[in-house]
Each structure stands twice: as structure tokens, then as C-alpha cells.
N, C-alpha and C. Protein backbone atom coordinates (compact mmCIF):
# COMPACT_ATOMS: atom_id res chain seq x y z
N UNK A 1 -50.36 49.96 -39.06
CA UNK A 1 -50.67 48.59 -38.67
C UNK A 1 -49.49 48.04 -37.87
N UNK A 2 -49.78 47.52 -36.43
CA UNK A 2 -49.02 46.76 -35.68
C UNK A 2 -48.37 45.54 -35.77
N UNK A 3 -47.06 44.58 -35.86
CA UNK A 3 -47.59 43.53 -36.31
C UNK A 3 -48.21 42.43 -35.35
N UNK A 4 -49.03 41.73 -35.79
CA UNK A 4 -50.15 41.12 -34.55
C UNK A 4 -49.22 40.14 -33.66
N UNK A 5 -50.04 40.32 -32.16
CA UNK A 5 -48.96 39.23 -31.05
C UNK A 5 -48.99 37.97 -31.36
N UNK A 6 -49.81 37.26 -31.75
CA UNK A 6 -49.61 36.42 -32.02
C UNK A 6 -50.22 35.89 -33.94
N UNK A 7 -49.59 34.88 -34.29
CA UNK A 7 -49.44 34.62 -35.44
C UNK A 7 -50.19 33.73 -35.57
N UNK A 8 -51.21 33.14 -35.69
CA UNK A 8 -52.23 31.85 -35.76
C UNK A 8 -52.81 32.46 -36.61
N UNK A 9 -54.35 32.98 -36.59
CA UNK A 9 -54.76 32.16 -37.17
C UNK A 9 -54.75 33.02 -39.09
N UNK A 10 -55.68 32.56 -39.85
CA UNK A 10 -55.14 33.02 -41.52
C UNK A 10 -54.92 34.78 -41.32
N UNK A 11 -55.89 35.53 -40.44
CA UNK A 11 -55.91 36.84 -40.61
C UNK A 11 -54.53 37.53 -40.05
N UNK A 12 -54.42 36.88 -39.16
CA UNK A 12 -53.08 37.20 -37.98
C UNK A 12 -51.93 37.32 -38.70
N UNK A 13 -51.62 35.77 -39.86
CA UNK A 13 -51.20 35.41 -40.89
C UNK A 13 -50.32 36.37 -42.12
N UNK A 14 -51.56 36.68 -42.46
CA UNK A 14 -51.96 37.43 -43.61
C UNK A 14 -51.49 38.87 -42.99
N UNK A 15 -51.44 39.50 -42.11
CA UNK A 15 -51.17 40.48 -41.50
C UNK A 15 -49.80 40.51 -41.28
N UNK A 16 -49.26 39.70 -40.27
CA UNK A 16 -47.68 39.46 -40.37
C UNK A 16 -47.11 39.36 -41.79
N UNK A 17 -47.94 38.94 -42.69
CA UNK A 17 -47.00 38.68 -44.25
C UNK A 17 -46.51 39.92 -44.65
N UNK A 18 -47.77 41.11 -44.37
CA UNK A 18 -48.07 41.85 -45.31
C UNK A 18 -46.85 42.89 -44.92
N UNK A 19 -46.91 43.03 -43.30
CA UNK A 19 -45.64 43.92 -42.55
C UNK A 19 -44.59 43.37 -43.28
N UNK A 20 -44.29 41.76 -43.08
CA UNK A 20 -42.84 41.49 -43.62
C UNK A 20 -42.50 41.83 -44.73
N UNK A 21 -43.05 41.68 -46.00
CA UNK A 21 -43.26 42.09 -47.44
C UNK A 21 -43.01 43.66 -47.45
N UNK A 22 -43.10 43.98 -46.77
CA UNK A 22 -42.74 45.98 -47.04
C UNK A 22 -41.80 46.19 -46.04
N UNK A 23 -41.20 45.13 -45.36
CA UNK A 23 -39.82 45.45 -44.85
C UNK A 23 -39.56 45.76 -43.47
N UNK A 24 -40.87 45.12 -42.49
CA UNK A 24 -41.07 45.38 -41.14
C UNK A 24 -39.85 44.24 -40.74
N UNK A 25 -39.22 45.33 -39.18
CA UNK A 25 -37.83 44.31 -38.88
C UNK A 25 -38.64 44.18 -37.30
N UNK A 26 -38.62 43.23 -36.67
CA UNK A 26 -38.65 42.90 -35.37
C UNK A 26 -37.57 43.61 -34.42
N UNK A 27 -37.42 44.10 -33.16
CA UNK A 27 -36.76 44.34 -32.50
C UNK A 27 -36.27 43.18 -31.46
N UNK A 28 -35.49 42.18 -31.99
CA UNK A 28 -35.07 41.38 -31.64
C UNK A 28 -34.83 41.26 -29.81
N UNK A 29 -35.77 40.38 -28.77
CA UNK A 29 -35.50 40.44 -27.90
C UNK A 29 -34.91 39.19 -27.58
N UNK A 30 -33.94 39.15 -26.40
CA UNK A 30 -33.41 37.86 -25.51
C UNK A 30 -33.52 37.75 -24.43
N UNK A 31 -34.27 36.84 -24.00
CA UNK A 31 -34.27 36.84 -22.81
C UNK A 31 -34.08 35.27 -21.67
N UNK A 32 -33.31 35.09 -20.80
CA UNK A 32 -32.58 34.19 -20.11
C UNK A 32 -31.35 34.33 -19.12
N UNK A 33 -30.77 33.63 -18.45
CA UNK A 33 -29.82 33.89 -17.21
C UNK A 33 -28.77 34.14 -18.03
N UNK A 34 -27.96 35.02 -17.66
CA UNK A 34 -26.95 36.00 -18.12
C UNK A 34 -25.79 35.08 -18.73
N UNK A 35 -25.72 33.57 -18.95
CA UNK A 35 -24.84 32.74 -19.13
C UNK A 35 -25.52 33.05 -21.18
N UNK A 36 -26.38 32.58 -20.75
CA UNK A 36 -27.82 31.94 -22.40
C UNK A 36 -27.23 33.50 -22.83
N UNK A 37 -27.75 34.94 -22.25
CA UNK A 37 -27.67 36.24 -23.30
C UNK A 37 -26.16 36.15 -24.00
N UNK A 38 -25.59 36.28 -23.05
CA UNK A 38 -24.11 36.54 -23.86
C UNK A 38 -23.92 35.89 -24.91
N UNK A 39 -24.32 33.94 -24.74
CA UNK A 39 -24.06 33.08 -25.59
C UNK A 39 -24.76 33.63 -26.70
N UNK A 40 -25.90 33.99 -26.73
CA UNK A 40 -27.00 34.39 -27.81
C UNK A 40 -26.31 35.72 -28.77
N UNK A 41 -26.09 36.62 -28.01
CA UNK A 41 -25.24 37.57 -28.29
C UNK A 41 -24.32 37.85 -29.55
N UNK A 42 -23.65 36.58 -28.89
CA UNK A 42 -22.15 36.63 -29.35
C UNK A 42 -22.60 35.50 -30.83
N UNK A 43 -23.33 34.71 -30.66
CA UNK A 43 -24.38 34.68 -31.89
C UNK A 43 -24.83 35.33 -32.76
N UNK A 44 -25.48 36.18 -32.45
CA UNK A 44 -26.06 37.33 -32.86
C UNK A 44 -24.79 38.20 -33.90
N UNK A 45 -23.46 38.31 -32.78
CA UNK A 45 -22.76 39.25 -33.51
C UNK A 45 -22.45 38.45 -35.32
N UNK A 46 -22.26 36.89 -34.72
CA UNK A 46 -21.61 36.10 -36.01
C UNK A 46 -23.07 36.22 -37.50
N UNK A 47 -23.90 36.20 -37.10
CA UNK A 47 -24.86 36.81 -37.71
C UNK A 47 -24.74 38.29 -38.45
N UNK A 48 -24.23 38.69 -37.84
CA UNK A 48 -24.35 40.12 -38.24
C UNK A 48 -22.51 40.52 -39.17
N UNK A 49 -22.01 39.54 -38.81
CA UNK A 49 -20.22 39.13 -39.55
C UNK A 49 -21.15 38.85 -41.14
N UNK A 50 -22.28 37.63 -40.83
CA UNK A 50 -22.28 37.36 -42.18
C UNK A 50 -23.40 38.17 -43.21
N UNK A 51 -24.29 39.17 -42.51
CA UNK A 51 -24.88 39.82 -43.06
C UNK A 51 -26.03 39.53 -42.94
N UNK A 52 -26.50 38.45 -41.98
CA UNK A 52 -28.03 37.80 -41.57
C UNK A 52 -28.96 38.37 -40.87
N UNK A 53 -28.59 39.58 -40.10
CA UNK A 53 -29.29 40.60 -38.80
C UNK A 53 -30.34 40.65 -39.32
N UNK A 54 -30.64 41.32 -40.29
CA UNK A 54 -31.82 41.82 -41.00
C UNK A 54 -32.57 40.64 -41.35
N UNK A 55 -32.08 39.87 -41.52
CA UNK A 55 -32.91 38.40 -42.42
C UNK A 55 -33.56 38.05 -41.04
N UNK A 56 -33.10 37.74 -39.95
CA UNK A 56 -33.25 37.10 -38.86
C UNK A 56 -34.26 38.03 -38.04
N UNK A 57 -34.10 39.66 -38.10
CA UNK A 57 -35.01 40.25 -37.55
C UNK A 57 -36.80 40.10 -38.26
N UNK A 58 -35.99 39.98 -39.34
CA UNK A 58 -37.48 40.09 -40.11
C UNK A 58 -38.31 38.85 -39.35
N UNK A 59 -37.43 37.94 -39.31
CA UNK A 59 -38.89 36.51 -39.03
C UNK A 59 -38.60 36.07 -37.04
N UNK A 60 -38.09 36.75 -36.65
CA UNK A 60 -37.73 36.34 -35.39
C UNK A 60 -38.38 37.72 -34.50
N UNK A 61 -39.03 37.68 -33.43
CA UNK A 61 -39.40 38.74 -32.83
C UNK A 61 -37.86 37.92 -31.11
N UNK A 62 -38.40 36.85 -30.84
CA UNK A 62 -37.34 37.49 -29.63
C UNK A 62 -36.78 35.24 -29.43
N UNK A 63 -35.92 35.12 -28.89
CA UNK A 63 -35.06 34.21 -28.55
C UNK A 63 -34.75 34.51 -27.02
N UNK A 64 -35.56 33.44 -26.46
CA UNK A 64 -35.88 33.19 -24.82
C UNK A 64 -35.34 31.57 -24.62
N UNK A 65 -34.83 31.62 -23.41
CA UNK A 65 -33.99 30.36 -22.63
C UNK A 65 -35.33 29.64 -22.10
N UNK A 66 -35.26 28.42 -22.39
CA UNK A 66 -36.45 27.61 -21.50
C UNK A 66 -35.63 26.22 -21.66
N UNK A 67 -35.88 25.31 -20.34
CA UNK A 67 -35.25 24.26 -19.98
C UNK A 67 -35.95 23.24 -20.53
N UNK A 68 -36.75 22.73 -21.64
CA UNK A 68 -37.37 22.15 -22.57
C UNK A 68 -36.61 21.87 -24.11
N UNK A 69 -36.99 21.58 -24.83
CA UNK A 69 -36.60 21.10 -25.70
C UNK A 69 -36.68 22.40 -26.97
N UNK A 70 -35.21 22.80 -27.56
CA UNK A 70 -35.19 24.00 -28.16
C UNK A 70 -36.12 23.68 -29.40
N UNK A 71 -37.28 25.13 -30.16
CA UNK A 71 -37.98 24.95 -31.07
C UNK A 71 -38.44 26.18 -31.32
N UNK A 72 -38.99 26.04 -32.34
CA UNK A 72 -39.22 27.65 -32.89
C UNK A 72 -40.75 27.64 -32.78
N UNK A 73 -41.23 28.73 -32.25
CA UNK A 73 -43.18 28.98 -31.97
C UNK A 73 -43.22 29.71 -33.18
N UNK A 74 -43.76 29.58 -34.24
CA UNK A 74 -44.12 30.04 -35.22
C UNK A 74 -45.37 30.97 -34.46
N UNK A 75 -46.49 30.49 -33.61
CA UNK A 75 -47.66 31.19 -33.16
C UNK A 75 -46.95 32.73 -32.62
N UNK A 76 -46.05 32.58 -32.04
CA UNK A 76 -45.37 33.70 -31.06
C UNK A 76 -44.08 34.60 -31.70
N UNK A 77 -43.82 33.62 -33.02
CA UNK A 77 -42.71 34.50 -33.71
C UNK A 77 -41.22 34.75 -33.10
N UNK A 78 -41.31 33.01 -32.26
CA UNK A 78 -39.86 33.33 -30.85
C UNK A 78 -39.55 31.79 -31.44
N UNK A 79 -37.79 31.77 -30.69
CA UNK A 79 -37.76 30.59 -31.03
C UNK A 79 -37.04 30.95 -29.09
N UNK A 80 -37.23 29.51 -28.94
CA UNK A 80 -37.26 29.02 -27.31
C UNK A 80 -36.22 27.94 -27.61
N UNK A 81 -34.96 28.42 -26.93
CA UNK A 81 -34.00 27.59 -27.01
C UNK A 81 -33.12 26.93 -25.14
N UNK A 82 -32.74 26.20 -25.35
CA UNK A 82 -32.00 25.35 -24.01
C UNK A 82 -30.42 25.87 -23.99
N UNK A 83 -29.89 26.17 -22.88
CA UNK A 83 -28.40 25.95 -22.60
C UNK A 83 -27.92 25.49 -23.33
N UNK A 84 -28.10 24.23 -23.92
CA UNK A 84 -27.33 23.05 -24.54
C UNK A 84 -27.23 24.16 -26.18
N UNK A 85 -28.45 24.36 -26.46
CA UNK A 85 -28.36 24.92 -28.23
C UNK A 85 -27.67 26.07 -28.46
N UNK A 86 -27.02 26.87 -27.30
CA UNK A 86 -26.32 28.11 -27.59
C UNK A 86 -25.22 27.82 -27.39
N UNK A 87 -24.55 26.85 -26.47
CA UNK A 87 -23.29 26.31 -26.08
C UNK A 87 -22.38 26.89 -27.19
N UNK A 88 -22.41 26.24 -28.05
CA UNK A 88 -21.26 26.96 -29.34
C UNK A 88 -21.94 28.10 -30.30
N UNK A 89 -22.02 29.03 -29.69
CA UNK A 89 -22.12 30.32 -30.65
C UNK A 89 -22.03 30.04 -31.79
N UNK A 90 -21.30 29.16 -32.81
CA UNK A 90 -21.30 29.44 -33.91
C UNK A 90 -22.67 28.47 -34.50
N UNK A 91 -22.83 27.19 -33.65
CA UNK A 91 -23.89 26.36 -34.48
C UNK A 91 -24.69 27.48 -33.85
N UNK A 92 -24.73 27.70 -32.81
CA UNK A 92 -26.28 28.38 -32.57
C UNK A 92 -26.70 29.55 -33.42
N UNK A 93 -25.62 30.08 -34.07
CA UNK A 93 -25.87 31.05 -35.18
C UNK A 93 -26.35 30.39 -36.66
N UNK A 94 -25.75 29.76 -36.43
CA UNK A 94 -27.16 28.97 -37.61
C UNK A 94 -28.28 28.28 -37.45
N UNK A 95 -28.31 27.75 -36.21
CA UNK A 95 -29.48 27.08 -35.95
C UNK A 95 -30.68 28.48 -35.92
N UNK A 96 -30.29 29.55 -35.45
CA UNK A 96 -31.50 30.45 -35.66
C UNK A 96 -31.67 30.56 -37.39
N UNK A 97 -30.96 30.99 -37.25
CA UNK A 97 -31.18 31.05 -39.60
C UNK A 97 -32.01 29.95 -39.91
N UNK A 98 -31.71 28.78 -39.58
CA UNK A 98 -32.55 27.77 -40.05
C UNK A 98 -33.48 27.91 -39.17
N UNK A 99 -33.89 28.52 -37.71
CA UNK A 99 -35.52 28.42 -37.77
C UNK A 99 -35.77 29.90 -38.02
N UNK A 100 -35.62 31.24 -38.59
CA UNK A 100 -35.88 32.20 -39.58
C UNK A 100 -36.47 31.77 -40.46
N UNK A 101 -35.69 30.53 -41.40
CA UNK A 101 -36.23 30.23 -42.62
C UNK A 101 -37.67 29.42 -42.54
N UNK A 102 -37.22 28.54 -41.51
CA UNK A 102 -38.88 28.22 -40.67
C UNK A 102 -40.10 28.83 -41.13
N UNK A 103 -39.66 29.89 -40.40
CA UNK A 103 -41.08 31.10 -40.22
C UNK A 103 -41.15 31.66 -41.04
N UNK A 104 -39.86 31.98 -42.21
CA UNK A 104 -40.42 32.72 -43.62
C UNK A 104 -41.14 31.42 -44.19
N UNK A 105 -41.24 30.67 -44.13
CA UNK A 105 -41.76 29.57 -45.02
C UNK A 105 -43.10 29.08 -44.50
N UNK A 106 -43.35 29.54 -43.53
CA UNK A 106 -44.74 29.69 -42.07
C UNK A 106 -45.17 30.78 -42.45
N UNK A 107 -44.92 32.27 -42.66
CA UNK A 107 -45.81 33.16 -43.57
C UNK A 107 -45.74 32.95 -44.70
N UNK A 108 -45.31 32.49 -45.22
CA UNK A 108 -45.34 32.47 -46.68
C UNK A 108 -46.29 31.35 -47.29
N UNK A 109 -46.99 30.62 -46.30
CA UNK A 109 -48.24 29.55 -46.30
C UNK A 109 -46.88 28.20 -47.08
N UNK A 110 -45.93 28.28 -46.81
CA UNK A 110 -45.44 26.51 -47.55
C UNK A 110 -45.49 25.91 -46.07
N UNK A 111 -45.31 24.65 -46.86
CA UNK A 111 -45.04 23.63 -45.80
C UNK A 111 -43.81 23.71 -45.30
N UNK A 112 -43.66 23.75 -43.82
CA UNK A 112 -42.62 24.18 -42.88
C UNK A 112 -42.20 23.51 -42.01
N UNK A 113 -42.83 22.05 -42.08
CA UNK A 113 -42.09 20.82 -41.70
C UNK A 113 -42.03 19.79 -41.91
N UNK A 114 -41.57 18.85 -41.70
CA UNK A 114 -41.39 17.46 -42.45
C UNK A 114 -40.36 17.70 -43.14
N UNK A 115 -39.74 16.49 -43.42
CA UNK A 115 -38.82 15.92 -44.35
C UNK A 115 -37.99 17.28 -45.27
N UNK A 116 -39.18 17.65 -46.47
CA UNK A 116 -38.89 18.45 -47.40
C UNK A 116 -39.10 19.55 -46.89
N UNK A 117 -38.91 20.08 -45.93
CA UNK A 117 -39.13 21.25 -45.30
C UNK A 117 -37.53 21.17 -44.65
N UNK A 118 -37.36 20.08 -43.80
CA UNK A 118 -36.22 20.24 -43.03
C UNK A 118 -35.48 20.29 -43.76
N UNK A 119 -35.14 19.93 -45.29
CA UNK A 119 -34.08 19.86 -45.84
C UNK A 119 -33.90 20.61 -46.60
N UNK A 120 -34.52 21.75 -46.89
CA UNK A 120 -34.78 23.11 -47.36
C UNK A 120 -34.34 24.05 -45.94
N UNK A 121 -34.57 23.86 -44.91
CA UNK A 121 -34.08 24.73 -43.44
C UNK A 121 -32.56 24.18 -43.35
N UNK A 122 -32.19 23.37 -43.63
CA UNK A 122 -30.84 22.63 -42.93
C UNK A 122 -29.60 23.39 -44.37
N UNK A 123 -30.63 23.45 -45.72
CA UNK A 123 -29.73 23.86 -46.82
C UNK A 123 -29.22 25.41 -46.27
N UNK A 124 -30.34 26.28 -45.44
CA UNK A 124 -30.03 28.01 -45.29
C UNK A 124 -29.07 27.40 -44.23
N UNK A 125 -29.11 26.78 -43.35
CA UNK A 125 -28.32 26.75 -42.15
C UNK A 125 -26.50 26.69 -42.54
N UNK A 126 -26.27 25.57 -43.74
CA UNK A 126 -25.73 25.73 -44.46
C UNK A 126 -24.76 26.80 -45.07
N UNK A 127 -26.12 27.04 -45.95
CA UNK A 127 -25.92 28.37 -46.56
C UNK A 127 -25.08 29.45 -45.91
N UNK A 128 -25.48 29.92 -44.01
CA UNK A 128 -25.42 30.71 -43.57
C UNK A 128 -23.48 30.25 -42.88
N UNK A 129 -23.42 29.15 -42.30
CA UNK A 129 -22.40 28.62 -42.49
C UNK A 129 -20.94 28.84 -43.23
N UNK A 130 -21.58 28.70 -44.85
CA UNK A 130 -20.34 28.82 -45.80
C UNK A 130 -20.06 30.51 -46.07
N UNK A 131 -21.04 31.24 -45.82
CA UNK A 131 -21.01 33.17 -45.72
C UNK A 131 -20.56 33.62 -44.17
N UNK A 132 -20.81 32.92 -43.21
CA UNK A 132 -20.11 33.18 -42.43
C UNK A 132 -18.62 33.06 -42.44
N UNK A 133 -18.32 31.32 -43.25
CA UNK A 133 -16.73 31.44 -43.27
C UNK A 133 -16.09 32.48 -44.27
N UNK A 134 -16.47 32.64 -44.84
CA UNK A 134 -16.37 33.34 -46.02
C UNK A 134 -15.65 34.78 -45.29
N UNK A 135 -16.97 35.06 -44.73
CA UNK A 135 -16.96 36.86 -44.27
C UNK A 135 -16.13 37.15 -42.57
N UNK A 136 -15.72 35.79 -41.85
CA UNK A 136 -15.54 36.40 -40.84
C UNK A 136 -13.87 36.64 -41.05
N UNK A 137 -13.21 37.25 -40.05
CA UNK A 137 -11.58 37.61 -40.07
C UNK A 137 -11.00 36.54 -38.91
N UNK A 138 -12.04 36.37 -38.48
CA UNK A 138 -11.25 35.50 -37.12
C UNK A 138 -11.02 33.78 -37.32
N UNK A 139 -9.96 33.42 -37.68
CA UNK A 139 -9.63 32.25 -37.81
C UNK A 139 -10.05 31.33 -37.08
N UNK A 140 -10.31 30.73 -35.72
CA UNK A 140 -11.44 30.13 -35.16
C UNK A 140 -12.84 30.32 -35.62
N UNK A 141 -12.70 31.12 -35.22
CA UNK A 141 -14.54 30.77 -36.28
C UNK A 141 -14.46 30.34 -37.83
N UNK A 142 -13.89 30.37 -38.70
CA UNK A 142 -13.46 29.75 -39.86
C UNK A 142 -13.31 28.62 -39.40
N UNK A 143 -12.42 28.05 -38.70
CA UNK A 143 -12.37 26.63 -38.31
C UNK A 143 -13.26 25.61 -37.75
N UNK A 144 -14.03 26.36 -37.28
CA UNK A 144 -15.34 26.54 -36.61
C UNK A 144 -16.41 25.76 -37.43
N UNK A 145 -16.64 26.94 -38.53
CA UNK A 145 -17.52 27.27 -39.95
C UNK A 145 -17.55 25.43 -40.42
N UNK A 146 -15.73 25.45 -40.86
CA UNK A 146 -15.62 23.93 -41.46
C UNK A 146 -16.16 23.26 -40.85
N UNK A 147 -15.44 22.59 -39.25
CA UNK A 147 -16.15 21.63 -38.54
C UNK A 147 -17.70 21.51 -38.78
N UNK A 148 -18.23 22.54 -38.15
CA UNK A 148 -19.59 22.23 -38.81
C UNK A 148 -20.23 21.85 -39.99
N UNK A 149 -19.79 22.51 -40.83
CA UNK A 149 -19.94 22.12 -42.52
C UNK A 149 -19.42 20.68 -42.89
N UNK A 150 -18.44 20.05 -42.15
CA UNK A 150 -18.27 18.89 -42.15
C UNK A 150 -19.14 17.79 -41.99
N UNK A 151 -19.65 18.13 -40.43
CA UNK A 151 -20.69 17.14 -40.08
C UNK A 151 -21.99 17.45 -40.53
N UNK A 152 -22.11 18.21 -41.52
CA UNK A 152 -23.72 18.56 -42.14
C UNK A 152 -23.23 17.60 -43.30
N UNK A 153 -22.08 17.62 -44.21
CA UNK A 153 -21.94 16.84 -45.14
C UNK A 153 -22.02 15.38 -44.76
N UNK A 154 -21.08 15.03 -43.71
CA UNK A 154 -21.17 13.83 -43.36
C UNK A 154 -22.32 13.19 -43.37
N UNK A 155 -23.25 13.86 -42.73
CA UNK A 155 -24.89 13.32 -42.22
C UNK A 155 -25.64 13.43 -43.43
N UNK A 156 -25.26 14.10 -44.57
CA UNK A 156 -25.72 14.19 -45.58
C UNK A 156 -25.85 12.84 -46.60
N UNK A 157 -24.75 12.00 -46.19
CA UNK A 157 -24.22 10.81 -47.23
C UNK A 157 -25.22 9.74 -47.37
């Protein structure tokens, strides 16, 4: 079994679950002007510092540049991001984790947006955050890690 191109409707669904559940990984594609790959990239690597590759392949098939407003297609299994959202490699390495968790929470039939959704996506983003500082060696990105973790607390109050 293939997993299906697109993800709509319950059968399509139900099909994508069933691959993910026995451990089907996406072959993660990128695609955009050679500024967006690298940025994505070098994303990608901080992902893979904290041990997320696999988590992220599972619910992500590919991360494409479009000059619109960055968001994750649950139908297409891509998240479509802007210049602006990769700018700092390190948020943009969590901002994919948090829309991963998206789409595990999109096969997994929960509710995957609103309020109690976002604040269940913003906790992995988090999450992915404090294991990144944790696991990386490179002191900028630790510093990095905080700043961000800062202003998630802040906005938290």
C-alpha cells in the first residue's frame, strides 16, 4: 500500500493512519529558491541535533516556499512556508514540529485547530525547543533555544 496523494477524505485518512502506525517515513522534499533550501536545511539539520527527523518525516511529506501566508496543508501532507518563516533556522525548526504535531493530530481524527489545539502545537514547539537546547554543542543555538523559549513564556503570561 502507497501512501495516498492526497489526504481528504475519511478513506484517504484512514489509509495515511494506517502507513503511519507501522512506521511509514515520508521522504522529506524542499522545494524553493536556493536562499528558502539552505534556510530549511540548516533547519532540518537542528532537527535532526534534537532527534525530531523521524518524528517530522513521519507527518510531513515535503516543505515548499510560496509567497503567501506560511501554513500547513494537512490535504497534501506539506507545509508551505514564506521567506519570512525560515529566516531564523532555529524558530523555523520548531515551527515545523509544531505543524508535524498538526498533522499527527489531523490523522489521528482530534481536533487540530482552534484554541485547544494551538496550545497543545505551541506546547511540542516548545517541547522541541528545550531538547534542542539540551542536545545541541553549539553555543549560539543554545542562546538561540533561550531567546525563543523566552518569548513563548512571555506570551504565555
Amino acid at each position: 500500500m502507497s501512501f495516498p496523494e492526497k489526504v481528504y477524505t475519511g478513506k484517504e485518512v484512514k489509509s495515511a493512519k494506517a502507513l503511519v502506525d507501522q512506521g511509514y517515513k515520508h521522504k522529506l522534499m524542499v522545494e524553493g529558491k536556493p536562499d528558502f533550501t539552505r534556510k530549511v536545511k540548516e533547519a532540518l539539520e537542528y532537527i535532526e541535533t534534537a532527534g525530531y527527523l523521524d518524528y517530522l518525516q513521519t507527518f510531513i511529506r515535503s516543505i515548499t516556499e510560496i509567497d503567501g501566508m506560511t501554513q500547513l496543508r494537512q490535504t497534501e501532507v506539506a507545509i508551505w512556508a514564506n521567506k519570512f518563516a525560515v529566516d531564523n533556522p532555529v524558530d523555523a525548526a520548531s515551527l515545523f514540529i509544531q505543524k508535524a504535531f498538526s498533522m499527527q493530530e489531523y490523522l489521528n481524527g482530534k481536533l487540530y485547530y482552534g484554541g485547544a489545539a494551538e496550545k497543545r502545537s505551541i506546547n511540542k514547539r516548545i517541547e522541541f525547543l528545550q531538547v534542542l537546547k539540551e542536545k545541541t554543542s553549539d553555543r549560539s543555538v543554545k542562546e538561540e533555544c533561550d531567546r525563543l523559549l523566552g518569548l513563548w513564556n512571555d506570551s504565555s503570561l
